[in-house]
C-alpha atoms as a PDB file:
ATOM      1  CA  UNK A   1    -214.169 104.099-126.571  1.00  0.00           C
ATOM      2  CA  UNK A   2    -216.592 102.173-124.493  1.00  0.00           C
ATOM      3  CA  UNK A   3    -215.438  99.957-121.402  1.00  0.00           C
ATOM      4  CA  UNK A   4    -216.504  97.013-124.189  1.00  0.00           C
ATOM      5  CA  UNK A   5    -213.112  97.932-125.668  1.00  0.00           C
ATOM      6  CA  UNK A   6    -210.778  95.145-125.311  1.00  0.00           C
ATOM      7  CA  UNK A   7    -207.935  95.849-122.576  1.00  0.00           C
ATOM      8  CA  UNK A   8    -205.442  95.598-125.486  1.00  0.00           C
ATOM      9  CA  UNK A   9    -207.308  97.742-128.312  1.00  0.00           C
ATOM     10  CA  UNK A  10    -207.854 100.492-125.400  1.00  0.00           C
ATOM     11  CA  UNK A  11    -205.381 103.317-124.894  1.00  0.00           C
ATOM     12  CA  UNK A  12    -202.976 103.164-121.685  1.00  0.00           C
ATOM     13  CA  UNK A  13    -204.433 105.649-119.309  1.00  0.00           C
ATOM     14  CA  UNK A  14    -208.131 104.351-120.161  1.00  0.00           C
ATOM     15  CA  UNK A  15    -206.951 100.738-119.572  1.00  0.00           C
ATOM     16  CA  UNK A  16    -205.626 101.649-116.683  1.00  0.00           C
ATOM     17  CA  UNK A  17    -208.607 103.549-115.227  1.00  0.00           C
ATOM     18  CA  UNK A  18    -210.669 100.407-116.187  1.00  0.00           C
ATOM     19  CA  UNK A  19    -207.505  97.975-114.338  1.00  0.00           C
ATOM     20  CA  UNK A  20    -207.499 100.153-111.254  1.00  0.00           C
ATOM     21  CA  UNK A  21    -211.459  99.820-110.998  1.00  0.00           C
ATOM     22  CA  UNK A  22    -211.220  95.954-111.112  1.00  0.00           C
ATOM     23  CA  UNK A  23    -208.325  96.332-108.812  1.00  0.00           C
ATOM     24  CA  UNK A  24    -210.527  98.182-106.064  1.00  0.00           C
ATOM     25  CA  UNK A  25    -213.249  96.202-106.427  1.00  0.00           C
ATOM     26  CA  UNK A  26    -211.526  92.787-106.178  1.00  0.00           C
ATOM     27  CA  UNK A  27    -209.146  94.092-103.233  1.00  0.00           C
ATOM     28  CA  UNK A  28    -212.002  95.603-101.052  1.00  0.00           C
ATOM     29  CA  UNK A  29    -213.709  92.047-101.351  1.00  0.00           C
ATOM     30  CA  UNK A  30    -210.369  90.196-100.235  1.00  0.00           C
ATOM     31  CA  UNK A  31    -209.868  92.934 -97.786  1.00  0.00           C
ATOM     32  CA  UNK A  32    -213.991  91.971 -96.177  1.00  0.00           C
ATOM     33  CA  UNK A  33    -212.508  87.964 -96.004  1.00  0.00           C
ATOM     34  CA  UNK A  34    -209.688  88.846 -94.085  1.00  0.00           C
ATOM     35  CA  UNK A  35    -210.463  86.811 -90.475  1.00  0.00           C
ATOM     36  CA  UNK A  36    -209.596  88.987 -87.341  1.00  0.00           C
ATOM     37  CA  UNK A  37    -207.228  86.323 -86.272  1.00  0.00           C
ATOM     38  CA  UNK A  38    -205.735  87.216 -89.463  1.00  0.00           C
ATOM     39  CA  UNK A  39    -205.851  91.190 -89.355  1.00  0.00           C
ATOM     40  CA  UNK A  40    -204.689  91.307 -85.182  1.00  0.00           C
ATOM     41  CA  UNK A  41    -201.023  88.748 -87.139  1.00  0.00           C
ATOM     42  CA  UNK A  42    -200.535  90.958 -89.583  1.00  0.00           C
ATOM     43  CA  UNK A  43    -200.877  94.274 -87.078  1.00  0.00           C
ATOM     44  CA  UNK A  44    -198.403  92.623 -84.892  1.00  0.00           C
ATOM     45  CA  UNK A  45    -196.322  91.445 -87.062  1.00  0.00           C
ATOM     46  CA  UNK A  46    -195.925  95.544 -88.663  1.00  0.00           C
ATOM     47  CA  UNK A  47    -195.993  97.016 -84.785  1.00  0.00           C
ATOM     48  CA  UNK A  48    -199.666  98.748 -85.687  1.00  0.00           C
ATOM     49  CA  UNK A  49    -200.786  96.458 -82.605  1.00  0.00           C
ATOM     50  CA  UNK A  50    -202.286  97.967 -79.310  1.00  0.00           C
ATOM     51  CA  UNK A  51    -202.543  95.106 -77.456  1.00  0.00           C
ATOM     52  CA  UNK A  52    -206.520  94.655 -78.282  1.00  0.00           C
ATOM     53  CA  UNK A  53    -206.672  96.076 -82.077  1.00  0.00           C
ATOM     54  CA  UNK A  54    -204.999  96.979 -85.428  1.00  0.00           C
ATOM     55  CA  UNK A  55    -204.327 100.693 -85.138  1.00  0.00           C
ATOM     56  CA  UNK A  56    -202.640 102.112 -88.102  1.00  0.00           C
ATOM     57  CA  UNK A  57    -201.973 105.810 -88.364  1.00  0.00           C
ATOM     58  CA  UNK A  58    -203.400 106.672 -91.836  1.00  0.00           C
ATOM     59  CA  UNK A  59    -204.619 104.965 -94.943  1.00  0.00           C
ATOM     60  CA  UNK A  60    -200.959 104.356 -96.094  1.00  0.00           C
ATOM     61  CA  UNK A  61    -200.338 102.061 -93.111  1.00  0.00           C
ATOM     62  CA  UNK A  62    -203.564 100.430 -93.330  1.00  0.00           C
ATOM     63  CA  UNK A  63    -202.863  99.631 -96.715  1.00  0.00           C
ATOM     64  CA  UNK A  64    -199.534  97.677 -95.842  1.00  0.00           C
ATOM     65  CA  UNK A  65    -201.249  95.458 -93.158  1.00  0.00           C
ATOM     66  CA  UNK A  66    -204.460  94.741 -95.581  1.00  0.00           C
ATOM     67  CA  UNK A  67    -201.107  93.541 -98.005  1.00  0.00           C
ATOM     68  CA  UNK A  68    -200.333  91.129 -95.995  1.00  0.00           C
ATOM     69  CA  UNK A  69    -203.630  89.716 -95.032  1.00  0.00           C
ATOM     70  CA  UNK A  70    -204.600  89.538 -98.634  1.00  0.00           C
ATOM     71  CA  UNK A  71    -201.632  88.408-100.816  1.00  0.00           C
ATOM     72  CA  UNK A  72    -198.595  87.276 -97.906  1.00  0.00           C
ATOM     73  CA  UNK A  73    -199.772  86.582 -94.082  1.00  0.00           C
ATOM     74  CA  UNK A  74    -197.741  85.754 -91.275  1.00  0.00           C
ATOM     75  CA  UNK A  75    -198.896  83.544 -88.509  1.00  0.00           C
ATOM     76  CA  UNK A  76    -199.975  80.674 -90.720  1.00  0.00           C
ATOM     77  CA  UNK A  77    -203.193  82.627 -92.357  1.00  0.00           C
ATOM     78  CA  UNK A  78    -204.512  81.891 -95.730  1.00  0.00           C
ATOM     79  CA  UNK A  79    -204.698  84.611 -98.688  1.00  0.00           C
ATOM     80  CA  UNK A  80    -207.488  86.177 -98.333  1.00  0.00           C
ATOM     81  CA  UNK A  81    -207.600  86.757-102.273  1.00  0.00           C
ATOM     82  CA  UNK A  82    -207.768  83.275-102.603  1.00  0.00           C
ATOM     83  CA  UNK A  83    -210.840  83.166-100.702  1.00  0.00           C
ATOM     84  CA  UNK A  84    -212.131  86.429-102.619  1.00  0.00           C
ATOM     85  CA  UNK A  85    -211.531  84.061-105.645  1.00  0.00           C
ATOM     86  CA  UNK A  86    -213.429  81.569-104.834  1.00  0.00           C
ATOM     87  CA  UNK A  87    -216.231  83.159-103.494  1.00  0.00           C
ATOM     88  CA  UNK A  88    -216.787  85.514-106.116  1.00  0.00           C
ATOM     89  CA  UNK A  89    -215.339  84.299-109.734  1.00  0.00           C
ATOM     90  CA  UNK A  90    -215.666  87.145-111.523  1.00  0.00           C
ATOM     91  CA  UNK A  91    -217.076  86.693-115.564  1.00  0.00           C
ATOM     92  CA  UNK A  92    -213.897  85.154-117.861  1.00  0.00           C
ATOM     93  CA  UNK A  93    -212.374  87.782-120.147  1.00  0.00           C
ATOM     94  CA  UNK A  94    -214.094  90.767-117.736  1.00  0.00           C
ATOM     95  CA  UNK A  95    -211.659  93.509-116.508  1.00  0.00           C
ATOM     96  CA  UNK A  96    -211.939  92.264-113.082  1.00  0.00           C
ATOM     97  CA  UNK A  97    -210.936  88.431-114.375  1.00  0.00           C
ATOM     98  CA  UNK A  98    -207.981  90.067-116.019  1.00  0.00           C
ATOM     99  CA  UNK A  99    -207.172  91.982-112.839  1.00  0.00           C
ATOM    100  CA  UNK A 100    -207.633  88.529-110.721  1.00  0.00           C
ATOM    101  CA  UNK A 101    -205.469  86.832-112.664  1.00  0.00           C
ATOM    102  CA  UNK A 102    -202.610  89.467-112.288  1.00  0.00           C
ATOM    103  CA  UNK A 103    -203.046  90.083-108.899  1.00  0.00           C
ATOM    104  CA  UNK A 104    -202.892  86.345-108.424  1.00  0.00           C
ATOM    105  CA  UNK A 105    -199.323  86.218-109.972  1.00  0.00           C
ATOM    106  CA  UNK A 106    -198.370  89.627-108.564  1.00  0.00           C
ATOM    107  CA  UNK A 107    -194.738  89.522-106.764  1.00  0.00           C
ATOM    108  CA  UNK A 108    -193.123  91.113-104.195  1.00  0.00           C
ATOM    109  CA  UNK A 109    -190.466  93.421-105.486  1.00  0.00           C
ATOM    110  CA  UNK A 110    -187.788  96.239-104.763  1.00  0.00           C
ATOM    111  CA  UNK A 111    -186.888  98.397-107.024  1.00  0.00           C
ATOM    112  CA  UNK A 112    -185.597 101.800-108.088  1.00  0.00           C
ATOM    113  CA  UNK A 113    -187.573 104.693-109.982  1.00  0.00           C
ATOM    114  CA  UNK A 114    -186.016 105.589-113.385  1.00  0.00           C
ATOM    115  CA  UNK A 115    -188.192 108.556-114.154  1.00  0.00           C
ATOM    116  CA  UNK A 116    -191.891 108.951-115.815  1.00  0.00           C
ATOM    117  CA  UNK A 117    -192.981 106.768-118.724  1.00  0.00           C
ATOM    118  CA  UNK A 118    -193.438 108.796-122.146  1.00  0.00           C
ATOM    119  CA  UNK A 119    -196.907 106.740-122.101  1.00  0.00           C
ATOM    120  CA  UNK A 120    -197.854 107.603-118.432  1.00  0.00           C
ATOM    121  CA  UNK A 121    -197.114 106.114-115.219  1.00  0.00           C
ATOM    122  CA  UNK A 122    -193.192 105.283-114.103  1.00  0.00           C
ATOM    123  CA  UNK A 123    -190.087 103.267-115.167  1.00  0.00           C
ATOM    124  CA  UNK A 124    -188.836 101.610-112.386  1.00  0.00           C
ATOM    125  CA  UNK A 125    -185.984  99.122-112.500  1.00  0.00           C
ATOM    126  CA  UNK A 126    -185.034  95.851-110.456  1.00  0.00           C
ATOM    127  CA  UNK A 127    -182.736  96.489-107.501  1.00  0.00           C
ATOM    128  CA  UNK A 128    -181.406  93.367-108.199  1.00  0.00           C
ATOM    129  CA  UNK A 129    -180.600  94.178-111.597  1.00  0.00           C
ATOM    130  CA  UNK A 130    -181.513  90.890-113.447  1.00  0.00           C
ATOM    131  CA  UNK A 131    -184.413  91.864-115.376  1.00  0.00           C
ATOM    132  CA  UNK A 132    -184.935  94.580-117.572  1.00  0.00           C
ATOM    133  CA  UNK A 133    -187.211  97.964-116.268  1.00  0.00           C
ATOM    134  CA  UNK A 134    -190.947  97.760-115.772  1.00  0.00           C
ATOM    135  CA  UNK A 135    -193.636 100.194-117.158  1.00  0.00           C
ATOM    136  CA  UNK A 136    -195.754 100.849-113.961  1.00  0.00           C
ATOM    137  CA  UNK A 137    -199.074 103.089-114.335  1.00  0.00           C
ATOM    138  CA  UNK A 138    -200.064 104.208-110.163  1.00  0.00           C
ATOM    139  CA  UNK A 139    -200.630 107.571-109.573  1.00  0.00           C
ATOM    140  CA  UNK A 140    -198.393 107.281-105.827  1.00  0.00           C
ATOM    141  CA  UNK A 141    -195.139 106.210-107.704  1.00  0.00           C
ATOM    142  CA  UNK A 142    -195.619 109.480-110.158  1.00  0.00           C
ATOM    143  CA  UNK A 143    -194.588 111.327-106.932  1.00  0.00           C
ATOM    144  CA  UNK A 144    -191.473 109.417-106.518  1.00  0.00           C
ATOM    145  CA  UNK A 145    -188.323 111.523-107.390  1.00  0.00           C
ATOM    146  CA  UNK A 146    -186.000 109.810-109.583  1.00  0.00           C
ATOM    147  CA  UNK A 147    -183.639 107.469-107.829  1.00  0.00           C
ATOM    148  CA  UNK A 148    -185.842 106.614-105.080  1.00  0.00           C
ATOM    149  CA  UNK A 149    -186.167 102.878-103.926  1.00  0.00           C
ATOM    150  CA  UNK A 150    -189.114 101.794-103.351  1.00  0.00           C
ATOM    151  CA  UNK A 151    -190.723  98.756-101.890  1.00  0.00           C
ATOM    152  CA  UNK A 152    -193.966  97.396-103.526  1.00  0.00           C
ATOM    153  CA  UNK A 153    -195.963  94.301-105.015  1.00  0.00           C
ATOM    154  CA  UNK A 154    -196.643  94.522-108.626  1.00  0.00           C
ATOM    155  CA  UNK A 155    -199.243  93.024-111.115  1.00  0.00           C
ATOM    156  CA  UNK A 156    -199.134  93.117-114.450  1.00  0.00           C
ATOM    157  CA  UNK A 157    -202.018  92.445-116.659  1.00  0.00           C
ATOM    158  CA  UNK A 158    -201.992  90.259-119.867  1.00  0.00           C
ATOM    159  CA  UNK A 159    -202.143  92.384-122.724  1.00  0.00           C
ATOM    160  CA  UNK A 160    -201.723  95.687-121.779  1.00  0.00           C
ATOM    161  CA  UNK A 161    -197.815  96.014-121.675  1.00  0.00           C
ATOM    162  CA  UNK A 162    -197.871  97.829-118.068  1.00  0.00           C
ATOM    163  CA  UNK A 163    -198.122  96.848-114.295  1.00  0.00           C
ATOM    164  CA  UNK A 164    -200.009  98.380-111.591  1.00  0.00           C
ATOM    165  CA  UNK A 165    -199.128  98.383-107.770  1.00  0.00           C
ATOM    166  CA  UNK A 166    -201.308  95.999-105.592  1.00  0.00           C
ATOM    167  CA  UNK A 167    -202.643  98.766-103.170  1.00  0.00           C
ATOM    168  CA  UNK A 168    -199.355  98.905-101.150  1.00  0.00           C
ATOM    169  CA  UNK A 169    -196.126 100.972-101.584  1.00  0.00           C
ATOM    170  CA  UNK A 170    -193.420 102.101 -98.837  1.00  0.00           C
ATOM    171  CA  UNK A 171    -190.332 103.759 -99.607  1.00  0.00           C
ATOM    172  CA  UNK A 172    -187.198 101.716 -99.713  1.00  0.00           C
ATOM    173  CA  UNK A 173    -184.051 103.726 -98.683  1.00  0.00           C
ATOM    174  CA  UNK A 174    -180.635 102.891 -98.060  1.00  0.00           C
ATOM    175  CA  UNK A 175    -181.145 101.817 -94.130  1.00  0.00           C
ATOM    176  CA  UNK A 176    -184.406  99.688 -95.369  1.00  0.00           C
ATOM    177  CA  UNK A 177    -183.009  98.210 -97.493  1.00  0.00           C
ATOM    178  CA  UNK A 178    -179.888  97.506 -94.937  1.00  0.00           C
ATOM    179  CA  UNK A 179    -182.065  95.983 -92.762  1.00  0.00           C
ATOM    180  CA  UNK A 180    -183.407  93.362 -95.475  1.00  0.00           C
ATOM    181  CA  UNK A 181    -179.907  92.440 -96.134  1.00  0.00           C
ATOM    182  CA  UNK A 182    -178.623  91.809 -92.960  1.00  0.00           C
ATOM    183  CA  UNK A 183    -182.016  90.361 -91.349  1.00  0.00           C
ATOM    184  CA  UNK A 184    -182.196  92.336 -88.577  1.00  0.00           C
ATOM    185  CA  UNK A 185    -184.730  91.883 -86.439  1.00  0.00           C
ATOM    186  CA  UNK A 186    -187.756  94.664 -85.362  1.00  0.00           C
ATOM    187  CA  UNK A 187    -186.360  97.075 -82.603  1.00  0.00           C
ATOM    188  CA  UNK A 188    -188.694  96.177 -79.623  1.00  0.00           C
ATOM    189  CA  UNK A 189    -190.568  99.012 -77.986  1.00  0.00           C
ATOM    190  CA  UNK A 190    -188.469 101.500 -80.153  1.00  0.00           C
ATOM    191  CA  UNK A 191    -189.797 104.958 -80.598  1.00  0.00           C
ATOM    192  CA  UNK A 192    -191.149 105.911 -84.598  1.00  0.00           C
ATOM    193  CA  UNK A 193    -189.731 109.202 -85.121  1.00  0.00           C
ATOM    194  CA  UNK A 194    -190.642 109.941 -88.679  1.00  0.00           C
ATOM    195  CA  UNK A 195    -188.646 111.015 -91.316  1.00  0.00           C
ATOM    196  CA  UNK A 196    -187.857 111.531 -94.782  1.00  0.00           C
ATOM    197  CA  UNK A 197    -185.474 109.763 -96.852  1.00  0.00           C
ATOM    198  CA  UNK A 198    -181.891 111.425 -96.503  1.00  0.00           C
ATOM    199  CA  UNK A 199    -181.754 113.794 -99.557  1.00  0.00           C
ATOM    200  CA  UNK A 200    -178.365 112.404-101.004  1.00  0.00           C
ATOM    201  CA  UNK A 201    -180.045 108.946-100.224  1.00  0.00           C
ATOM    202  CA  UNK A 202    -180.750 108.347-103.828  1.00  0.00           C
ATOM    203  CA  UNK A 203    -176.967 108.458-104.788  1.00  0.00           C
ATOM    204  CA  UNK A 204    -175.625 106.343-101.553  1.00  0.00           C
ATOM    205  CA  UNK A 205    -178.523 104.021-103.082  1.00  0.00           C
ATOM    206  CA  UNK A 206    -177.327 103.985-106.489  1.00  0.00           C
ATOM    207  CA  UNK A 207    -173.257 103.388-105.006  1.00  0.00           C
ATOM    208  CA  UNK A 208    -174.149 100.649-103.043  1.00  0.00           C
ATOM    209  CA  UNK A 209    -175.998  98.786-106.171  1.00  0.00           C
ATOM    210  CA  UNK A 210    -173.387  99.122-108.287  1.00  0.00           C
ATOM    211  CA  UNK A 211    -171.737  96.965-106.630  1.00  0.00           C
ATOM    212  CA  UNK A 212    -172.287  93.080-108.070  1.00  0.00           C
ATOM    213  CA  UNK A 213    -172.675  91.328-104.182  1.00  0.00           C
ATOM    214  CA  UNK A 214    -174.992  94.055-103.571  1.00  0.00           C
ATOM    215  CA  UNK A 215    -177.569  92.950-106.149  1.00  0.00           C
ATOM    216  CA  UNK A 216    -176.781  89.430-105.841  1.00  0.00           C
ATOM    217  CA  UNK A 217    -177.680  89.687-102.086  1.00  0.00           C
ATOM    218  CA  UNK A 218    -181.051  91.536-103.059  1.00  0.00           C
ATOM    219  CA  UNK A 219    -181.754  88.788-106.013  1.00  0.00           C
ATOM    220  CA  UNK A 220    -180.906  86.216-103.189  1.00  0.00           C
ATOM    221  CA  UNK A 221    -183.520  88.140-100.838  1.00  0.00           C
ATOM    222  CA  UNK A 222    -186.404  88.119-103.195  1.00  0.00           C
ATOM    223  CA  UNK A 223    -189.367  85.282-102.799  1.00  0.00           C
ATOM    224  CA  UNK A 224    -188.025  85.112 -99.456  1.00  0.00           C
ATOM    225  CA  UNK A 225    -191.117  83.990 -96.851  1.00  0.00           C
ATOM    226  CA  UNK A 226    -191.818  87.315 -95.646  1.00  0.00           C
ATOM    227  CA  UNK A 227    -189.864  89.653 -97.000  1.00  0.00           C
ATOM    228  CA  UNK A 228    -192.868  91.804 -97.914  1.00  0.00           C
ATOM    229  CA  UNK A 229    -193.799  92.125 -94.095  1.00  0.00           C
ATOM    230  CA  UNK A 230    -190.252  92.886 -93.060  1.00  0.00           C
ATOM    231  CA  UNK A 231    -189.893  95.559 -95.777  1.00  0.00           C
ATOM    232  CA  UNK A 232    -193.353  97.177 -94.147  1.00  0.00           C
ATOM    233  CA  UNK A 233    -192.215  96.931 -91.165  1.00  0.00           C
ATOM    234  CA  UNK A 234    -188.490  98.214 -91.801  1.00  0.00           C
ATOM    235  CA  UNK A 235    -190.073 101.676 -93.537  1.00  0.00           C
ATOM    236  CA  UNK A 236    -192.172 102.198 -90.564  1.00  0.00           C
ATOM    237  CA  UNK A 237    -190.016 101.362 -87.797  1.00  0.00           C
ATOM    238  CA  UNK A 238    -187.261 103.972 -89.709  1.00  0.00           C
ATOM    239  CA  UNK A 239    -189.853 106.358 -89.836  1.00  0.00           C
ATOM    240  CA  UNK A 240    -190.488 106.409 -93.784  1.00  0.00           C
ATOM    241  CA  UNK A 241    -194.723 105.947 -93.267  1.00  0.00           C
ATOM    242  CA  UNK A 242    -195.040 108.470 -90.831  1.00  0.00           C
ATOM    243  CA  UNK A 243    -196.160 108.930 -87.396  1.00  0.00           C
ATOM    244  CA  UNK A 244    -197.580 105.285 -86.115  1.00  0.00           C
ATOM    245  CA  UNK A 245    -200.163 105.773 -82.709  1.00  0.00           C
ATOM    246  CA  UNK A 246    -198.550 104.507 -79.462  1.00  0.00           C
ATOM    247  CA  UNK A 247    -195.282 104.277 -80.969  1.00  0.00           C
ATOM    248  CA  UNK A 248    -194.522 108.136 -82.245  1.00  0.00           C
ATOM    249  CA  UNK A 249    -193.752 110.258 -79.202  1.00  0.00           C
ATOM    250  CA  UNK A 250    -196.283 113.464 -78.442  1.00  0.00           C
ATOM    251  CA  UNK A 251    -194.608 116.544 -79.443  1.00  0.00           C
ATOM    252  CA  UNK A 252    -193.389 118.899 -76.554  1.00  0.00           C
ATOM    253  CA  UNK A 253    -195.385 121.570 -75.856  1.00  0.00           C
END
């Protein structure tokens, strides 16, 4: 099949390869429109600020503060998508219009991993538990053991029965997601020590959304103005993105 082959007509893993082209091209354009007023908001507002610059630790953490300036920023900012939109329509019924479109609906979700899709890519399933699972092709999320939360912004593209991540994912474990549902604010000037997710954290996870006030606490959460931001900033403040510079103390000697 060539890449003329309709989105819909084409099987899952090519339309996806096509989808996560557009997605790159189209989020590395938004990412270039992002004002420095914007990026040095977004830095502070995750702790990856040095006092004169953004300074993430790896690409991971750079991804979750280019989230924010492109789909969600803090300190009054525009979406720089919107901008990347504007500036550079792409041609209607092109992969990267498709892509637009869906990453201009995407939402900011939590959720749980089910397991791999027959098809490819994962199952993941509402925290909340008032919709029913999602089909999500990203090659990050294959990694994810079953049971894990996760924290991540999805876009689903018409036609093709599957979502894709927007270029951001964090984990979302037990004492995240805590922290979302009690508001608690950032620990100033707290030390990063990273960390995995506690191995049994899967099953405390599960236990605590069984429970009907749980979900209706996270469904209450969601589309909440900046929840996305305090979800990055809860999994690397706990550790969960690794080692973040001036924050992560040097190891001993």
């Amino acid at each position: 099949m060539t890449d003329e082959t309709p989105l819909a007509d084409a099987p899952p893993l090519l339309a996806y390869r096509r989808l996560a082209a557009a997605r790159q091209r189209i989020l590395s354009g938004a990412a270039n429109r992002i004002p420095l007023a914007s990026v040095a908001s977004q830095a502070r507002a995750l702790g990856l600020w040095d006092g004169r610059q953004a300074k993430p630790g790896d690409e991971a953490q750079f991804a979750l503060l280019m989230d924010l300036g492109v789909f969600e920023p803090v300190g009054g900012h525009g979406p720089a998508l919107e901008r990347q939109a504007r500036a550079a329509a792409p041609a209607p019924g092109s992969d990267d219009a498709v892509m637009l479109a869906a990453l201009a609906a995407a939402r900011f979700g939590l959720w749980r991993v089910l397991g791999p899709h027959p098809a490819g890519g994962v199952r993941l399933v509402p925290m909340a538990g008032a919709a029913t699972e999602a089909w999500v092709m990203d090659t990050g999320l294959a990694q994810a053991a079953p049971g894990a939360g996760v924290a991540a912004r999805l876009a689903f593209p018409e036609g093709t029965g599957f979502g894709l991540t927007c270029g951001a994912l964090a984990p979302c474990d037990t004492g995240v997601l805590q922290r979302l549902l009690l508001d608690l604010a950032p620990p100033r000037d707290a030390p990063v020590i990273p960390a995995l997710p506690a191995p049994d954290d899967a099953a405390v996870l599960e236990r605590l959304l069984a429970q009907p006030a749980t979900r209706a606490r996270v469904a209450a959460l969601l589309g909440t103005e900046g929840l996305a931001a305090r979800a990055w900033r809860a999994a690397l403040d706990l550790g969960l993105m690794g080692p973040v510079p001036d924050r992560t103390p040097e190891p001993r000697a």
